[in-house]
Protein backbone atom coordinates (compact mmCIF):
# COMPACT_ATOMS: atom_id res chain seq x y z
CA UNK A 1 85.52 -9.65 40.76
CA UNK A 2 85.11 -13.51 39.40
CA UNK A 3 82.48 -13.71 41.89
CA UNK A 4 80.71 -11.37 39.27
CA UNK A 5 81.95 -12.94 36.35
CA UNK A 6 78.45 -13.49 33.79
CA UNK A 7 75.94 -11.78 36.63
CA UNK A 8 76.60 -8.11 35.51
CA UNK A 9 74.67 -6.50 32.16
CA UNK A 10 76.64 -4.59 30.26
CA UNK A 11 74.19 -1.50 29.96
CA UNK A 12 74.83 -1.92 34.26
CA UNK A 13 78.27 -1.64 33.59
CA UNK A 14 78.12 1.37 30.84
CA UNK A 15 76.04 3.41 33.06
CA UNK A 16 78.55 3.49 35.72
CA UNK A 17 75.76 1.44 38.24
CA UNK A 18 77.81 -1.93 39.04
CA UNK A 19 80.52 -0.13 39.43
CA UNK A 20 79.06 1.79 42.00
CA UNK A 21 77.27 -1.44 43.87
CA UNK A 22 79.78 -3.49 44.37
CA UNK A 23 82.37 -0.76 44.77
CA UNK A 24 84.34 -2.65 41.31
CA UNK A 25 86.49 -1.63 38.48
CA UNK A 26 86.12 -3.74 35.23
CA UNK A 27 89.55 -3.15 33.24
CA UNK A 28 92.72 -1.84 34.26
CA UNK A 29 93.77 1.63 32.85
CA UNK A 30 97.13 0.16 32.85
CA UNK A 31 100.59 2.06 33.12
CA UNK A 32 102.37 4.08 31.00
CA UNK A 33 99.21 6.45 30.78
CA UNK A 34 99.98 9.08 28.68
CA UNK A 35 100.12 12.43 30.70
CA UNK A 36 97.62 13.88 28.45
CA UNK A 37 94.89 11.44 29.29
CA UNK A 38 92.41 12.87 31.92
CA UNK A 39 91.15 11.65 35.27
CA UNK A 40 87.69 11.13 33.55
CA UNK A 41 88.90 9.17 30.80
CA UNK A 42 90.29 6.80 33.33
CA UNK A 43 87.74 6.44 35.30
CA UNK A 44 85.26 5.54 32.86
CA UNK A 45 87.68 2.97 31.32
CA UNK A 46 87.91 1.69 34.79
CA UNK A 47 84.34 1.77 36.32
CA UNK A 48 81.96 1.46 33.23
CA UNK A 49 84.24 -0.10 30.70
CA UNK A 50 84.04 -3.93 30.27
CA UNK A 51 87.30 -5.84 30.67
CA UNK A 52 89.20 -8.39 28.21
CA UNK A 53 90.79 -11.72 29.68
CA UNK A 54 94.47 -11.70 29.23
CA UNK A 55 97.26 -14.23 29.79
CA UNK A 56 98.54 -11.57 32.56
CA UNK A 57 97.41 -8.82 34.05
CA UNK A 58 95.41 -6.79 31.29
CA UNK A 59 96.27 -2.86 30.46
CA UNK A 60 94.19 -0.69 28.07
CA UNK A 61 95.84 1.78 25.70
CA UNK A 62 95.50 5.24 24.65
CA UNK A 63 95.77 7.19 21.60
CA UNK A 64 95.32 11.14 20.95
CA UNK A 65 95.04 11.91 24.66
CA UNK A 66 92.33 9.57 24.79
CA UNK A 67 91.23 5.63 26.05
CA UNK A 68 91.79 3.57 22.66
CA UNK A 69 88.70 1.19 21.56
CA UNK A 70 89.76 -2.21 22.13
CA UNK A 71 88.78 -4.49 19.18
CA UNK A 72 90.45 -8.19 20.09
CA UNK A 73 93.02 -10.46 20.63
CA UNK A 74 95.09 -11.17 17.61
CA UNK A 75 98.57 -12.92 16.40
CA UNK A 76 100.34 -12.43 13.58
CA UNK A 77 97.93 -14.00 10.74
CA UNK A 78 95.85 -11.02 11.61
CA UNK A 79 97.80 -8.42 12.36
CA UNK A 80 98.39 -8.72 8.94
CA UNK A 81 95.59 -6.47 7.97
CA UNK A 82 96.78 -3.75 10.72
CA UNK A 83 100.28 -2.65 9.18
CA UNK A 84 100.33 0.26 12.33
CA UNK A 85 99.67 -2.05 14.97
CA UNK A 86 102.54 -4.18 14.21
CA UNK A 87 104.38 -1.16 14.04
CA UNK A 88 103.22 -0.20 17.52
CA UNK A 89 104.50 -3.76 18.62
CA UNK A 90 107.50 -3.66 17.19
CA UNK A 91 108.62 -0.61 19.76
CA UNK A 92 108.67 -2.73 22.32
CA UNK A 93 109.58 -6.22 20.89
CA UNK A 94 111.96 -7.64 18.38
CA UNK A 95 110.39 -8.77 14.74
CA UNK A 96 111.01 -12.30 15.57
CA UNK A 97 108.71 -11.92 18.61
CA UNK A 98 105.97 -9.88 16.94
CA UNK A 99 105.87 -12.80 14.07
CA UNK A 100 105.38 -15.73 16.71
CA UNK A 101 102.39 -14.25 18.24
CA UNK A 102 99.40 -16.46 17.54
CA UNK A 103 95.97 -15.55 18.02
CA UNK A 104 95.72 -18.74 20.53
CA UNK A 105 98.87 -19.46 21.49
CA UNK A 106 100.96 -18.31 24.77
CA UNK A 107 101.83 -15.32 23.35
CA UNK A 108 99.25 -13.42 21.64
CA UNK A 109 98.66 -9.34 20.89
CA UNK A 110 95.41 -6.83 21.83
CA UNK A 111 94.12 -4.96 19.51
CA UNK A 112 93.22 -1.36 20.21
CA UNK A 113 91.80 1.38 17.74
CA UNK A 114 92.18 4.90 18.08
CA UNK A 115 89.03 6.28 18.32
CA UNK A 116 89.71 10.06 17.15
CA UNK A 117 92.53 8.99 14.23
CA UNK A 118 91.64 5.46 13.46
CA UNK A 119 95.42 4.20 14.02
CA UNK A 120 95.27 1.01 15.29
CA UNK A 121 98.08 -0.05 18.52
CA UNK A 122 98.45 -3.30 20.26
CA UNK A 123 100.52 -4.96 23.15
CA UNK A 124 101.66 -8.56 23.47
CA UNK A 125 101.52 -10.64 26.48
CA UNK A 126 101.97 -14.21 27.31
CA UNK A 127 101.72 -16.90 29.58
């Protein structure tokens, strides 16, 4: 969808509309879905949710049976303020990983908020 990339409105995208034009999904709803998570929760993260540019291929996350709001890209200076989401990071990676993320570096975190119990998650990626 690059060809797309800065042509699209966002109140196109919300309403489901561009989705629907150019036959497009904007984010990825990502594996690991929680089983809990229905079909209608992943399709609107997928057709009238805008995407987030990652170093590889981008996955939302969910919270409460839920999508998860995604705030932005961190590293570890600001996870700082987001005690849970390092947390979340550190049950997947080792502390010494989680502490060399850098908010513009090659390896960097996402930033998600749960949008029913405020918890915050995240996932690292890098180049």
């Amino acid at each position: 969808m690059e060809e797309l990339d800065r042509c699209l409105c966002p109140w196109c995208i919300a309403d489901g509309s561009a989705a629907e034009e150019f036959a497009a999904e904007f984010t990825d709803v990502g594996w690991g879905v929680p089983p809990e998570v229905p079909e209608a929760v992943l399709q609107e993260v997928s057709t009238r949710t805008p995407g987030f540019s990652g170093w590889q291929q981008e996955h939302w996350l969910y919270h409460c049976g839920d999508a998860a709001a995604f705030l932005r890209r961190v590293g570890w200076t600001e996870l700082q303020s987001y005690p849970d989401a390092v947390e979340s990071l550190q049950n997947d990676h080792d502390s010494d990983s989680v502490r060399a993320l850098d908010l513009d570096g090659e390896a960097t975190a996402y930033l998600f908020r749960c949008r029913h119990c405020d918890r915050h998650i995240a996932y690292a990626d890098s180049a």
